[in-house]
PDB file of N, CA and C in Angstrom:
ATOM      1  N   UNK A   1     -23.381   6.398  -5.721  1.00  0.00           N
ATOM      2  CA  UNK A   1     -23.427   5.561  -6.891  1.00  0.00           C
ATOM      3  C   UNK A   1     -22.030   5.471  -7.491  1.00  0.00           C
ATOM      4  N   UNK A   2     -21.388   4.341  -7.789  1.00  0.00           N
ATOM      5  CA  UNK A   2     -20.089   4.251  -8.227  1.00  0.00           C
ATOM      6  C   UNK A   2     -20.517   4.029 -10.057  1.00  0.00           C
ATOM      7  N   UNK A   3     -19.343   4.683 -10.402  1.00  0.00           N
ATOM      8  CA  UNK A   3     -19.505   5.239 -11.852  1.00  0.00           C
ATOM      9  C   UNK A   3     -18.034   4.348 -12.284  1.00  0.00           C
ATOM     10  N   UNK A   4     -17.950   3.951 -13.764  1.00  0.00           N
ATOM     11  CA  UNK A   4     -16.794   3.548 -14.406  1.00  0.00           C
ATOM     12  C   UNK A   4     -16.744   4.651 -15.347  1.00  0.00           C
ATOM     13  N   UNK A   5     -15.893   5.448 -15.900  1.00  0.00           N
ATOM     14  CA  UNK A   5     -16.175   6.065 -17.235  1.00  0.00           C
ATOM     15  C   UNK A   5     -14.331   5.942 -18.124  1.00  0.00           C
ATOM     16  N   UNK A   6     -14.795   5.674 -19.295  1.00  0.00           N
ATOM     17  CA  UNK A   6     -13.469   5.586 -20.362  1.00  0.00           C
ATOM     18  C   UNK A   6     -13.105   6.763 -21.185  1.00  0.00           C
ATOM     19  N   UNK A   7     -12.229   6.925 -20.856  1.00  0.00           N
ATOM     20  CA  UNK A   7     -11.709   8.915 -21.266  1.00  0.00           C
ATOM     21  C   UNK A   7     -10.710   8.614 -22.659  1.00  0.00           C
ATOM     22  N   UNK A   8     -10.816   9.208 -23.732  1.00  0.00           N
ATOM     23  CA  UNK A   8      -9.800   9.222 -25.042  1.00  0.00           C
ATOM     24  C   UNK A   8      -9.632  10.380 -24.444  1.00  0.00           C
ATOM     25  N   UNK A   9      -8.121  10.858 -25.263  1.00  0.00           N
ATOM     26  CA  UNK A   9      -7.661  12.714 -25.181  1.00  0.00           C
ATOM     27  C   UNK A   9      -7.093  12.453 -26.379  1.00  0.00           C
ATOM     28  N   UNK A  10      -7.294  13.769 -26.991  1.00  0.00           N
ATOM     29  CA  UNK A  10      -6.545  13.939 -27.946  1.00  0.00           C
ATOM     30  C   UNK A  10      -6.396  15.566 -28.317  1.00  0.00           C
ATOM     31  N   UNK A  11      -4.752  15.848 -27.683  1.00  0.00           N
ATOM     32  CA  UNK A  11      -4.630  17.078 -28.049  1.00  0.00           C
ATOM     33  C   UNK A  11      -4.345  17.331 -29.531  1.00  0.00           C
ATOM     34  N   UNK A  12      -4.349  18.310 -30.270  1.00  0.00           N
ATOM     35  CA  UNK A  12      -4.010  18.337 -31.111  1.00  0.00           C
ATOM     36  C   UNK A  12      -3.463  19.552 -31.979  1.00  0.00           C
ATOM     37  N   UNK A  13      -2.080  18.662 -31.760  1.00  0.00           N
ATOM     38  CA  UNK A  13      -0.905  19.479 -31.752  1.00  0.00           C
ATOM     39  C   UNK A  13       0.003  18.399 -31.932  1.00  0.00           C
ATOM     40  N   UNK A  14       1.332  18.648 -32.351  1.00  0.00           N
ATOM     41  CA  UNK A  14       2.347  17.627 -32.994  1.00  0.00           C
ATOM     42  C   UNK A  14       2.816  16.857 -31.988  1.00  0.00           C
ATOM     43  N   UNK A  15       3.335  17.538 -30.793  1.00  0.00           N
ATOM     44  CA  UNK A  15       3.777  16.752 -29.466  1.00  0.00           C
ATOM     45  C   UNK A  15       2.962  16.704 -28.632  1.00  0.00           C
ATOM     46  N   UNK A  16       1.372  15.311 -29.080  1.00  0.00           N
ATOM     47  CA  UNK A  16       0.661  15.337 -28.310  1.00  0.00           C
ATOM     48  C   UNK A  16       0.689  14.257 -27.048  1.00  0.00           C
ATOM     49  N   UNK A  17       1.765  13.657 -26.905  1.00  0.00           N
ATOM     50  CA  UNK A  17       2.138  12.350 -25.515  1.00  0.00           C
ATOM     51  C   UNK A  17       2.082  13.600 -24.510  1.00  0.00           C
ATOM     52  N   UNK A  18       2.985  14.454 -24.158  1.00  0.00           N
ATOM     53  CA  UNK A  18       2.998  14.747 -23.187  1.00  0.00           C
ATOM     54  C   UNK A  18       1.763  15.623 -22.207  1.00  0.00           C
ATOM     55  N   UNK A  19       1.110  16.215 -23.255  1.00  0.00           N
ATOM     56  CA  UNK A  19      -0.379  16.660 -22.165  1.00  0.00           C
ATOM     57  C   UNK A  19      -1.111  15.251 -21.791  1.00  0.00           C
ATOM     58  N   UNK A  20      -0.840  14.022 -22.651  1.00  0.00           N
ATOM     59  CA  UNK A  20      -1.874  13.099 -22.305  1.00  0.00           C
ATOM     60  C   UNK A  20      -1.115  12.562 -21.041  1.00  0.00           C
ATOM     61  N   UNK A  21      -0.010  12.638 -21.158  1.00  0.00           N
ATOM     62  CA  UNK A  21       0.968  11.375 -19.736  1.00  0.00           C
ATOM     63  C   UNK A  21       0.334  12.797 -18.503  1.00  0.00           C
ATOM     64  N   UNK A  22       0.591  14.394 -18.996  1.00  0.00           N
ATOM     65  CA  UNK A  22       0.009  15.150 -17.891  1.00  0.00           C
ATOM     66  C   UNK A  22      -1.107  14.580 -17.182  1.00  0.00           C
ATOM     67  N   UNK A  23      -2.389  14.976 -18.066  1.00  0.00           N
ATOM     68  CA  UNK A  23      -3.608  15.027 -17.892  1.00  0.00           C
ATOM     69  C   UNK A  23      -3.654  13.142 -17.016  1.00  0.00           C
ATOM     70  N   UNK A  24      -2.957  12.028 -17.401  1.00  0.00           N
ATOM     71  CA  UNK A  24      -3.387  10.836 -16.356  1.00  0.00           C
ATOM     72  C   UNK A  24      -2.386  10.691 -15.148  1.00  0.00           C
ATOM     73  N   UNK A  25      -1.282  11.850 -15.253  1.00  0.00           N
ATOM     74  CA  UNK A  25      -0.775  12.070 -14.026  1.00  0.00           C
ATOM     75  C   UNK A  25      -1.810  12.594 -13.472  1.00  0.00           C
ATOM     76  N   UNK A  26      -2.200  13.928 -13.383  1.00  0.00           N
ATOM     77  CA  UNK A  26      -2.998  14.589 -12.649  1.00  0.00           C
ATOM     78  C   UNK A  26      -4.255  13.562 -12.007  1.00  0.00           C
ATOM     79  N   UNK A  27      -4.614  12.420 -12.723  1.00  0.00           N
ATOM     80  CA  UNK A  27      -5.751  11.845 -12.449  1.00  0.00           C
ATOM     81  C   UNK A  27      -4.821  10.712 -11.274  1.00  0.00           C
ATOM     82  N   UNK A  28      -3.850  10.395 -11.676  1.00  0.00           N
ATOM     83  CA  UNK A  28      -3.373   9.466 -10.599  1.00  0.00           C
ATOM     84  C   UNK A  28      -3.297   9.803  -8.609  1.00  0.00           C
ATOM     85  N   UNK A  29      -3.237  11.335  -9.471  1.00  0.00           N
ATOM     86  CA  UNK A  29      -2.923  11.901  -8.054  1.00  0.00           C
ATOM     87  C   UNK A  29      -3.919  11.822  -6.951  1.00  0.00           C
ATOM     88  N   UNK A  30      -4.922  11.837  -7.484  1.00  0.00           N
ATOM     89  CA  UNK A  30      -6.511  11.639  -6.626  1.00  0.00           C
ATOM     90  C   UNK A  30      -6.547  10.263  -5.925  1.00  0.00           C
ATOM     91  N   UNK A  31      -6.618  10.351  -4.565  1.00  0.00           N
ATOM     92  CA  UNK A  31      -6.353   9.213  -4.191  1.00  0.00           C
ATOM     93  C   UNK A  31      -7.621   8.379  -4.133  1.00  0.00           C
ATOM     94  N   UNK A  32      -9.077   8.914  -4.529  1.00  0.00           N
ATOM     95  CA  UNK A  32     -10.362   8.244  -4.293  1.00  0.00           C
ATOM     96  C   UNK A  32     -10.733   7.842  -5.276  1.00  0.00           C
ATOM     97  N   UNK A  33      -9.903   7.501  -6.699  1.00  0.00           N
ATOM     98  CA  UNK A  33      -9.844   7.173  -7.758  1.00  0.00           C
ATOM     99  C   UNK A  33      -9.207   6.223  -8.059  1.00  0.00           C
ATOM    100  N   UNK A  34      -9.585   5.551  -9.129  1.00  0.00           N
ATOM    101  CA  UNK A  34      -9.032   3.469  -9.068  1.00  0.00           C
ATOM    102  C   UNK A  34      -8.896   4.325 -10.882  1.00  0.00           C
ATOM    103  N   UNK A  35      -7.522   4.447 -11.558  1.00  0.00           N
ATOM    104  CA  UNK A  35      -6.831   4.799 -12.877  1.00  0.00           C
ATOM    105  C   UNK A  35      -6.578   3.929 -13.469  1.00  0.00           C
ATOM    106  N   UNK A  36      -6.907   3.621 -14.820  1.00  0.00           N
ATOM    107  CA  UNK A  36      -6.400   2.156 -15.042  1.00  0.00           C
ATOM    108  C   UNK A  36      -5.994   2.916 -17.282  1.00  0.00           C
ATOM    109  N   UNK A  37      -4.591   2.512 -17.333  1.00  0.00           N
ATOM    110  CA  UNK A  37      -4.545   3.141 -18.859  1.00  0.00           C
ATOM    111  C   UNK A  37      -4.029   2.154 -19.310  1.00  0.00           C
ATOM    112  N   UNK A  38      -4.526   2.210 -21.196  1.00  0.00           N
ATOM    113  CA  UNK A  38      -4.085   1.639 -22.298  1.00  0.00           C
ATOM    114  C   UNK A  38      -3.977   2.217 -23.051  1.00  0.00           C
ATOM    115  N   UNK A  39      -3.262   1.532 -24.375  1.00  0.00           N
ATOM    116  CA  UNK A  39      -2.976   1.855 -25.140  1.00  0.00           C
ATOM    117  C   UNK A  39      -4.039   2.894 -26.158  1.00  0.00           C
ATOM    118  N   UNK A  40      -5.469   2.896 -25.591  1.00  0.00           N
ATOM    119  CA  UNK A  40      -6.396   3.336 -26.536  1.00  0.00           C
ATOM    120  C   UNK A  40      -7.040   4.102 -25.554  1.00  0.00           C
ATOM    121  N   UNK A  41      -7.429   4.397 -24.191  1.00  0.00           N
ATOM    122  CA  UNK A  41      -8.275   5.265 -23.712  1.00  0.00           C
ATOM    123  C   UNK A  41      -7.692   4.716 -22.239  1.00  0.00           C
ATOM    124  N   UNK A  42      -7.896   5.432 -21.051  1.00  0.00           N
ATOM    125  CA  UNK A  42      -8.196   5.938 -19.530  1.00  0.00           C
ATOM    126  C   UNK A  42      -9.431   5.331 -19.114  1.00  0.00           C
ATOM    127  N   UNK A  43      -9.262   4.260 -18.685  1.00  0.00           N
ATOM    128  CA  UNK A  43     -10.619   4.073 -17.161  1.00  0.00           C
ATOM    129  C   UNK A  43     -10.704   4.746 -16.176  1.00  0.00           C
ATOM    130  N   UNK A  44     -11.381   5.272 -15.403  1.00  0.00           N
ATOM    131  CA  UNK A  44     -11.588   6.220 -13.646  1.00  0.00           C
ATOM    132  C   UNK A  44     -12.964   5.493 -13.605  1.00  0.00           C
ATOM    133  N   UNK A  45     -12.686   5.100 -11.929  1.00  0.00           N
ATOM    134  CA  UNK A  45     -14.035   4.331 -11.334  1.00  0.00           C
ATOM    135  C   UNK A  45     -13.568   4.987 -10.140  1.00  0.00           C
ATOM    136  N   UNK A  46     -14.883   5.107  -9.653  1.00  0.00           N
ATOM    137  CA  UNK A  46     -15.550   5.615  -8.225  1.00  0.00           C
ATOM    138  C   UNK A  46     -16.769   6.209  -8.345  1.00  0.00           C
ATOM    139  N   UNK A  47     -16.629   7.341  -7.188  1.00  0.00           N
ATOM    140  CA  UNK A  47     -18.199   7.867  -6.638  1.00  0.00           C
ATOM    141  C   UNK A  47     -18.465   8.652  -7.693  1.00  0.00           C
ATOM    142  N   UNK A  48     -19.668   8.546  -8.316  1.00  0.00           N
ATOM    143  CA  UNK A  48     -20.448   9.671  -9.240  1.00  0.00           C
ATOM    144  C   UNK A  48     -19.858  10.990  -9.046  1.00  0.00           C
ATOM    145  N   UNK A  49     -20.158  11.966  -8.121  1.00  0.00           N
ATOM    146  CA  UNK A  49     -20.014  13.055  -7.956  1.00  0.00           C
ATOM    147  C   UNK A  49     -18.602  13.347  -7.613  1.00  0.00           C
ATOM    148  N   UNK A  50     -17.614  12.555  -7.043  1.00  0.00           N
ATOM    149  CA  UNK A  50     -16.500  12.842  -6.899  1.00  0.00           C
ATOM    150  C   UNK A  50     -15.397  12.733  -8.190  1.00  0.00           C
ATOM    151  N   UNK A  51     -15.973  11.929  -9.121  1.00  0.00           N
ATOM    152  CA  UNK A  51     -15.529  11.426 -10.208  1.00  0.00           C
ATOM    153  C   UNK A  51     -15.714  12.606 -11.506  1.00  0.00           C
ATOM    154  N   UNK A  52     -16.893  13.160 -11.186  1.00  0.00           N
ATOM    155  CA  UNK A  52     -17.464  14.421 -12.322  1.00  0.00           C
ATOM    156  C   UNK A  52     -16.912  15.383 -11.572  1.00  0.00           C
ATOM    157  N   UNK A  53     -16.816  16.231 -10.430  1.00  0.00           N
ATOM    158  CA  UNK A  53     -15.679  17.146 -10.023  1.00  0.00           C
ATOM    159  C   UNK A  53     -14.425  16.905 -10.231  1.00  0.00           C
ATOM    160  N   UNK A  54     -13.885  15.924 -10.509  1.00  0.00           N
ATOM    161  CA  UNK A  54     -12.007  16.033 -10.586  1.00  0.00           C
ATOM    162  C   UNK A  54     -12.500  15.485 -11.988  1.00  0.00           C
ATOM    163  N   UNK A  55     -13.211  15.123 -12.783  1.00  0.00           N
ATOM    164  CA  UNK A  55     -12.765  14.998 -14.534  1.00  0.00           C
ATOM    165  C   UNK A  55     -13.053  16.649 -14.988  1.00  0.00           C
ATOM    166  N   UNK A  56     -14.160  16.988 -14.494  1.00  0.00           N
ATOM    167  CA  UNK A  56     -13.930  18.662 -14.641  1.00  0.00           C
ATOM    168  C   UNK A  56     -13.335  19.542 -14.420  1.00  0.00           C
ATOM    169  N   UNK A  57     -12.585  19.269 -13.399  1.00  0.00           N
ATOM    170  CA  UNK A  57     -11.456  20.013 -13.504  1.00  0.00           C
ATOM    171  C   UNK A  57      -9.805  19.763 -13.708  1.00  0.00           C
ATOM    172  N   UNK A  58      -9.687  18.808 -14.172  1.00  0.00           N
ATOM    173  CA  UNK A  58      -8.824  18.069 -14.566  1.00  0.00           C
ATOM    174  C   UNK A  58      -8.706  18.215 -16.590  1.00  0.00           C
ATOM    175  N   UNK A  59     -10.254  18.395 -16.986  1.00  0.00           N
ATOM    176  CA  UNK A  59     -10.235  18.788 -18.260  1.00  0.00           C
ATOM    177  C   UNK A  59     -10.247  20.397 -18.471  1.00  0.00           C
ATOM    178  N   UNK A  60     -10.789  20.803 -17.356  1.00  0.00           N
ATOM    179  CA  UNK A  60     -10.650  22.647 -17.911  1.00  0.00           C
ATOM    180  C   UNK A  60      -9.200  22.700 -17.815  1.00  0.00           C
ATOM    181  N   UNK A  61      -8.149  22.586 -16.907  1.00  0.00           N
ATOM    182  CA  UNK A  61      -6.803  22.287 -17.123  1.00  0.00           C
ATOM    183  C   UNK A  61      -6.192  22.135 -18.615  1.00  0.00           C
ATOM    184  N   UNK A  62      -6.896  20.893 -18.669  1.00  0.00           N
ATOM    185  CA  UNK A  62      -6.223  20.732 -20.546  1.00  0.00           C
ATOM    186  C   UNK A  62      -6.658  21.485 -21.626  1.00  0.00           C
ATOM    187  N   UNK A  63      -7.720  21.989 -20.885  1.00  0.00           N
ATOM    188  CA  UNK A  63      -8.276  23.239 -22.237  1.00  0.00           C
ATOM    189  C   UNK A  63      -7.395  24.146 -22.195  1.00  0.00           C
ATOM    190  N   UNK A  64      -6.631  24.811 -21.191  1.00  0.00           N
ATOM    191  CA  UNK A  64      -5.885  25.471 -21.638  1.00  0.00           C
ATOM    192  C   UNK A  64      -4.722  25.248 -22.883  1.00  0.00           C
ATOM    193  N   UNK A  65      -4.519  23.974 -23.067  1.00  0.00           N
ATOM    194  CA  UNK A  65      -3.736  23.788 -24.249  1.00  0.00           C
ATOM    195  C   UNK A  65      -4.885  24.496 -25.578  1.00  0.00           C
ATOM    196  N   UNK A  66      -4.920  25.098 -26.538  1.00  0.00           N
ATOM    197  CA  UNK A  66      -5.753  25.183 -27.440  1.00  0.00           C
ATOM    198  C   UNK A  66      -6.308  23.553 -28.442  1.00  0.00           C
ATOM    199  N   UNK A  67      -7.354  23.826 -28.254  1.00  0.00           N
ATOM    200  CA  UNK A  67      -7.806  22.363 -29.528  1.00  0.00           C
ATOM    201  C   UNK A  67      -7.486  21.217 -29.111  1.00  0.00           C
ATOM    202  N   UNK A  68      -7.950  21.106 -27.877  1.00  0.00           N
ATOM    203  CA  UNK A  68      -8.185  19.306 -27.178  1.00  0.00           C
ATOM    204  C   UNK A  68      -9.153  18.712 -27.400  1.00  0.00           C
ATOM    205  N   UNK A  69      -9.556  17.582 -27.610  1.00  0.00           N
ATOM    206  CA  UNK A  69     -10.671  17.254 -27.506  1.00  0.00           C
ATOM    207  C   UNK A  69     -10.696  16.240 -26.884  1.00  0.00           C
ATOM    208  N   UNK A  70     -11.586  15.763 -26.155  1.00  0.00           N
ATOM    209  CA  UNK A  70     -12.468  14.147 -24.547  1.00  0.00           C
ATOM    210  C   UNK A  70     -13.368  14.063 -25.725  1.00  0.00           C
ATOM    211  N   UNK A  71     -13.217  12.624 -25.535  1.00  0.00           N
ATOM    212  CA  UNK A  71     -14.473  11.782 -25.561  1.00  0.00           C
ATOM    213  C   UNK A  71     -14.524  11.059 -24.594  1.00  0.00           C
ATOM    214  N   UNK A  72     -16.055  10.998 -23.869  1.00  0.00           N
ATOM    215  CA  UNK A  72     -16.162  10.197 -22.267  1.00  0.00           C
ATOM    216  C   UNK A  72     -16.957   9.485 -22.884  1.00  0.00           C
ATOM    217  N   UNK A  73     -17.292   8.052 -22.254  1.00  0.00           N
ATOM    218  CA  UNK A  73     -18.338   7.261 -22.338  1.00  0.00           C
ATOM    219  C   UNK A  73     -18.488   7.306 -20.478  1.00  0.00           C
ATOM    220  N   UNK A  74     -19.726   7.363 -19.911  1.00  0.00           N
ATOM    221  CA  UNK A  74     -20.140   7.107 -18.928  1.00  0.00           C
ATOM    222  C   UNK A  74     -21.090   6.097 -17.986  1.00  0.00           C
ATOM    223  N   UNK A  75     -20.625   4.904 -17.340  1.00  0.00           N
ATOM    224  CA  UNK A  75     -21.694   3.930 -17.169  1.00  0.00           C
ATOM    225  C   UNK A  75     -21.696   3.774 -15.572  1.00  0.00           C
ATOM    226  N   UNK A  76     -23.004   3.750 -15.441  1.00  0.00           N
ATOM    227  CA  UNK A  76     -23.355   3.856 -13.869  1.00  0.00           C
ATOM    228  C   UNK A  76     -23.282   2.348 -12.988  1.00  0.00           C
ATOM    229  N   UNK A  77     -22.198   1.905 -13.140  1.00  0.00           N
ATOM    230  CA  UNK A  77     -22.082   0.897 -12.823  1.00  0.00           C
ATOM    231  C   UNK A  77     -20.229   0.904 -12.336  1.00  0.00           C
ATOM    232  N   UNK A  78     -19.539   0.390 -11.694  1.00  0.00           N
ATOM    233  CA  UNK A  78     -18.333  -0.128 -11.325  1.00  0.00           C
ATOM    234  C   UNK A  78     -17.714  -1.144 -12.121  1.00  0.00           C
ATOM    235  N   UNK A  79     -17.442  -1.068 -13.257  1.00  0.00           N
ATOM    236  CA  UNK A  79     -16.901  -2.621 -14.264  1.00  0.00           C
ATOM    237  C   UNK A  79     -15.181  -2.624 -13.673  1.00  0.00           C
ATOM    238  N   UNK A  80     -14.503  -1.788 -12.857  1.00  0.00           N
ATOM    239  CA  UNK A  80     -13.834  -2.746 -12.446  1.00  0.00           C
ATOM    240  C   UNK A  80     -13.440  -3.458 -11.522  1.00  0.00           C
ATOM    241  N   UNK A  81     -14.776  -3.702 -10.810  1.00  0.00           N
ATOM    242  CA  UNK A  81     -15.014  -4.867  -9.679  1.00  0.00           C
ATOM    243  C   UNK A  81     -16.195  -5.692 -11.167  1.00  0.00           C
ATOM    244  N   UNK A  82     -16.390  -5.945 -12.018  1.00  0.00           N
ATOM    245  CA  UNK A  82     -17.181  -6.650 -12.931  1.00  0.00           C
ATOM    246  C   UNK A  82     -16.601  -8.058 -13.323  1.00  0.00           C
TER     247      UNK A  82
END
C-alpha cells in the first residue's frame, strides 16, 4: 500500500534550522523514498511499511536532541502521483 504522509518538526531550541535540514537530509538519503520540502512541512511517499520503519527511526534520532516535537498527518493513498 503506498502511503503519502506530511511531517512538521519542530525542535525546540534557539538554533532550530539545523536538526530540521538534518532530520530531511537523513530522509533524502533513502533511496525508496520520493522527499518533497516546503516552506511549512516535509512530504515522504511510498510503501506503508517501509515508510513507518525509516520515519521511526529517523525520529528516534531527533529525539535525541531534547524537546522535539512531529506532527504527522498520514493518508493511505500516493497524492504525489494525484
Amino acid at each position: 500500500m503506498k502511503v503519502s504522509v506530511d511531517i512538521s518538526y519542530y525542535p525546540l531550541k534557539v538554533e532550530y534550522i539545523p536538526p530540521i535540514k538534518g532530520f530531511i537530509g537523513r530522509l533524502n538519503s533513502h533511496e525508496n523514498l520520493v522527499v518533497q520540502t516546503n516552506g511549512m512541512s516535509t512530504q515522504v511517499f511510498g510503501e506503508y511499511f517501509e515508510v513507518m520503519k525509516i520515519l521511526t527511526d529517523e525520529i528516534y534520532k531527533s529525539f535525541e536532541l531534547p524537546h522535539s516535537v512531529f506532527v504527522l498527518k498520514v493518508i493511505n493513498a500516493d497524492l504525489n502521483k494525484a
